[in-house]
C-alpha atoms as a PDB file:
ATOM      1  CA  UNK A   1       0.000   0.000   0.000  1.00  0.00           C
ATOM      2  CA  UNK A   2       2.975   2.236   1.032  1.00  0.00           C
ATOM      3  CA  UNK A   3       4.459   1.852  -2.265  1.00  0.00           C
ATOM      4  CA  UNK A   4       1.613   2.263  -4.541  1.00  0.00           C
ATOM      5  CA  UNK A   5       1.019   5.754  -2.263  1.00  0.00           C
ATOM      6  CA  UNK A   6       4.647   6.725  -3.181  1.00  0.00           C
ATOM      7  CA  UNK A   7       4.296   5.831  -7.263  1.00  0.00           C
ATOM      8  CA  UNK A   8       1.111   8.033  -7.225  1.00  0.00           C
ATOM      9  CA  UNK A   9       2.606  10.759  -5.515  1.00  0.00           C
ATOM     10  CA  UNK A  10       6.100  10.650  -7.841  1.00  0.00           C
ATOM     11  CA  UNK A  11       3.540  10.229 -11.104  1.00  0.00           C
ATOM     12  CA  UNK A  12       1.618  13.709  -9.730  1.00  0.00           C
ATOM     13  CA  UNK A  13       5.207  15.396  -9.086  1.00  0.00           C
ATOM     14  CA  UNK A  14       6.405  14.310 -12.336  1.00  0.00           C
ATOM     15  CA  UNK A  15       3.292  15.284 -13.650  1.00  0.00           C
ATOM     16  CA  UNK A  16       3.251  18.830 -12.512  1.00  0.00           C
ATOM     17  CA  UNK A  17       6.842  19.640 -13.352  1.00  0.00           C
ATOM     18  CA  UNK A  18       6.616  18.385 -16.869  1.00  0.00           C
ATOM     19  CA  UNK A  19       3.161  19.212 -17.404  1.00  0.00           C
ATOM     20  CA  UNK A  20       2.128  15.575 -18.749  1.00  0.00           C
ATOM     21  CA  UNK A  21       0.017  12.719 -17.980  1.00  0.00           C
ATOM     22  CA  UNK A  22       2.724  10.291 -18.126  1.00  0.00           C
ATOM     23  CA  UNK A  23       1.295   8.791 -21.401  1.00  0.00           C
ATOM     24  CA  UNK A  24       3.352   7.615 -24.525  1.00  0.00           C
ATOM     25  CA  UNK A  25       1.466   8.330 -27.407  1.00  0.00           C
ATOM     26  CA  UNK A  26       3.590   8.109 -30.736  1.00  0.00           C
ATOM     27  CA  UNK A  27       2.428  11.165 -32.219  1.00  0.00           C
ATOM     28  CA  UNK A  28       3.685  13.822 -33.768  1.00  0.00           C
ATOM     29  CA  UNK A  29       1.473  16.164 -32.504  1.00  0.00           C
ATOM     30  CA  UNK A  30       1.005  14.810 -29.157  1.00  0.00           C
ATOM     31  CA  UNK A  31       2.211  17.426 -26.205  1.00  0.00           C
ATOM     32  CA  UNK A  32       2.838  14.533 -23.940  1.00  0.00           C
ATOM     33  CA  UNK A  33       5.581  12.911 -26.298  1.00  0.00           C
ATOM     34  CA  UNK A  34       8.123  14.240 -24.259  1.00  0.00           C
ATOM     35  CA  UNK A  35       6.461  12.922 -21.326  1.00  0.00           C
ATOM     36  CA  UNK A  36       8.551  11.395 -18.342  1.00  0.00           C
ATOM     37  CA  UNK A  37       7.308   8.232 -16.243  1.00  0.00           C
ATOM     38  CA  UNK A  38       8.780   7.115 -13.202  1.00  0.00           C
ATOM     39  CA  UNK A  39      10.378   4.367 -15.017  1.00  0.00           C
ATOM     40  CA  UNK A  40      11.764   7.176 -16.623  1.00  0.00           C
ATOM     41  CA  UNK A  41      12.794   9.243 -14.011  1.00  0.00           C
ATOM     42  CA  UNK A  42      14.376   5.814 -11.843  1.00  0.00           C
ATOM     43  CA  UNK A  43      16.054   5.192 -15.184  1.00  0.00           C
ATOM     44  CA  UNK A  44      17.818   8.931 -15.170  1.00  0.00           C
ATOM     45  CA  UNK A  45      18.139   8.822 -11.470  1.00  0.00           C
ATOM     46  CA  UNK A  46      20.155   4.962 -11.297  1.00  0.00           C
ATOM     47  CA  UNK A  47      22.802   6.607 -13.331  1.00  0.00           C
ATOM     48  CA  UNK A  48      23.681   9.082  -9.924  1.00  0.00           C
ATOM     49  CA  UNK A  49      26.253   6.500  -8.443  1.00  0.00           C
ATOM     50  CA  UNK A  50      29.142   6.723  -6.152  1.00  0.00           C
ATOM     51  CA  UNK A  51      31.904   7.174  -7.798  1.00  0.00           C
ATOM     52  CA  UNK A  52      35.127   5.417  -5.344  1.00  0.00           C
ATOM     53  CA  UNK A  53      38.836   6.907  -6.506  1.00  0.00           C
ATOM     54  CA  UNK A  54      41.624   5.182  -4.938  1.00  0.00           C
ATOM     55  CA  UNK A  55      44.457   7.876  -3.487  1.00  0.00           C
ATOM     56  CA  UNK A  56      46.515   5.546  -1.877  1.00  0.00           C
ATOM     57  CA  UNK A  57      46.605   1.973  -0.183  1.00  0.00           C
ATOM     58  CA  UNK A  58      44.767   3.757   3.240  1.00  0.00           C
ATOM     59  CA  UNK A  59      42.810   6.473   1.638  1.00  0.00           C
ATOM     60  CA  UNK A  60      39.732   6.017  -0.782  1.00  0.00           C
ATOM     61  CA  UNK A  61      37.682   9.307  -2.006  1.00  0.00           C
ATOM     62  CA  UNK A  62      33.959   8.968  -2.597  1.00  0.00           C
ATOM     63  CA  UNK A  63      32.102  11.198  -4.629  1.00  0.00           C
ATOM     64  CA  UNK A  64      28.562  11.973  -6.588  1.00  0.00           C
ATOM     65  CA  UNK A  65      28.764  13.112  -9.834  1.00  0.00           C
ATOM     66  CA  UNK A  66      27.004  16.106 -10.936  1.00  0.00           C
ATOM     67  CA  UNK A  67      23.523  15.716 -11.888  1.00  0.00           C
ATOM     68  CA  UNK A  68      22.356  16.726 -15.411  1.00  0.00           C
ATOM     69  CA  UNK A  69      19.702  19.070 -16.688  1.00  0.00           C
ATOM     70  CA  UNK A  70      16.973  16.403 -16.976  1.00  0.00           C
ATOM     71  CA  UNK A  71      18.487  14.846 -13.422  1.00  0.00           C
ATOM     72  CA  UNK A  72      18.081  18.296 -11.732  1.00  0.00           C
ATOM     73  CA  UNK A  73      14.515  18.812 -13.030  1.00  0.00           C
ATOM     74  CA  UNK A  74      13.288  15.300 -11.483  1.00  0.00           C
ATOM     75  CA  UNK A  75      15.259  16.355  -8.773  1.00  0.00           C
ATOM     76  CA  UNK A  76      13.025  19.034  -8.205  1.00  0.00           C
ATOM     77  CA  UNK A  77       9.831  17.793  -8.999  1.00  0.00           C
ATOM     78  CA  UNK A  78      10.629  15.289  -6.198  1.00  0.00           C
ATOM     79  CA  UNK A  79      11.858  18.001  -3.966  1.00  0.00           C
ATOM     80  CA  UNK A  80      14.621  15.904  -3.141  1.00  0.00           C
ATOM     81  CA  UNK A  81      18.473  17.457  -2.833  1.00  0.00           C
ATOM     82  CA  UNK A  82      21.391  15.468  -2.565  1.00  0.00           C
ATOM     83  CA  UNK A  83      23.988  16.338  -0.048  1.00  0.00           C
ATOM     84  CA  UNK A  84      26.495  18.636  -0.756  1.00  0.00           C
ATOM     85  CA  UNK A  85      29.407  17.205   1.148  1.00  0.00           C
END
């Protein structure tokens, strides 16, 4: 039940930033063509991974890459903000 509220409430976020209905409708004339669903969105999100960069045998540096454009807009719709440090 828990996750079914949580994929409604992503769909009306996405849904609100993108202005779309989450549809894909092959049309050329169809506003919702650029739509994004949240297998969509997860899909753009799953490529935000640690990244782990070896200094030295002791000392390992872990870091988030830089979201894109289209990452930074789900970001938002979601109002979720990764950490800074």
């Amino acid at each position: 039940m828990l996750a079914l509220k949580l994929q409604r409430e992503v769909e009306r976020r996405l849904a609100a930033e993108f202005d779309t209905t989450g549809a894909r409708v092959e049309s050329a004339f169809d506003k919702d063509r650029y739509a994004v669903t949240v297998p969509d969105a997860m899909a753009s999100l799953s490529r935000l991974t640690l990244l782990n960069y070896e200094v030295s045998d002791k000392v390992t540096v872990t870091k988030l890459p830089t979201p894109d454009a289209q990452q930074e807009r789900i970001l938002k719709a979601l109002k979720v903000s990764l950490p800074s440090k």
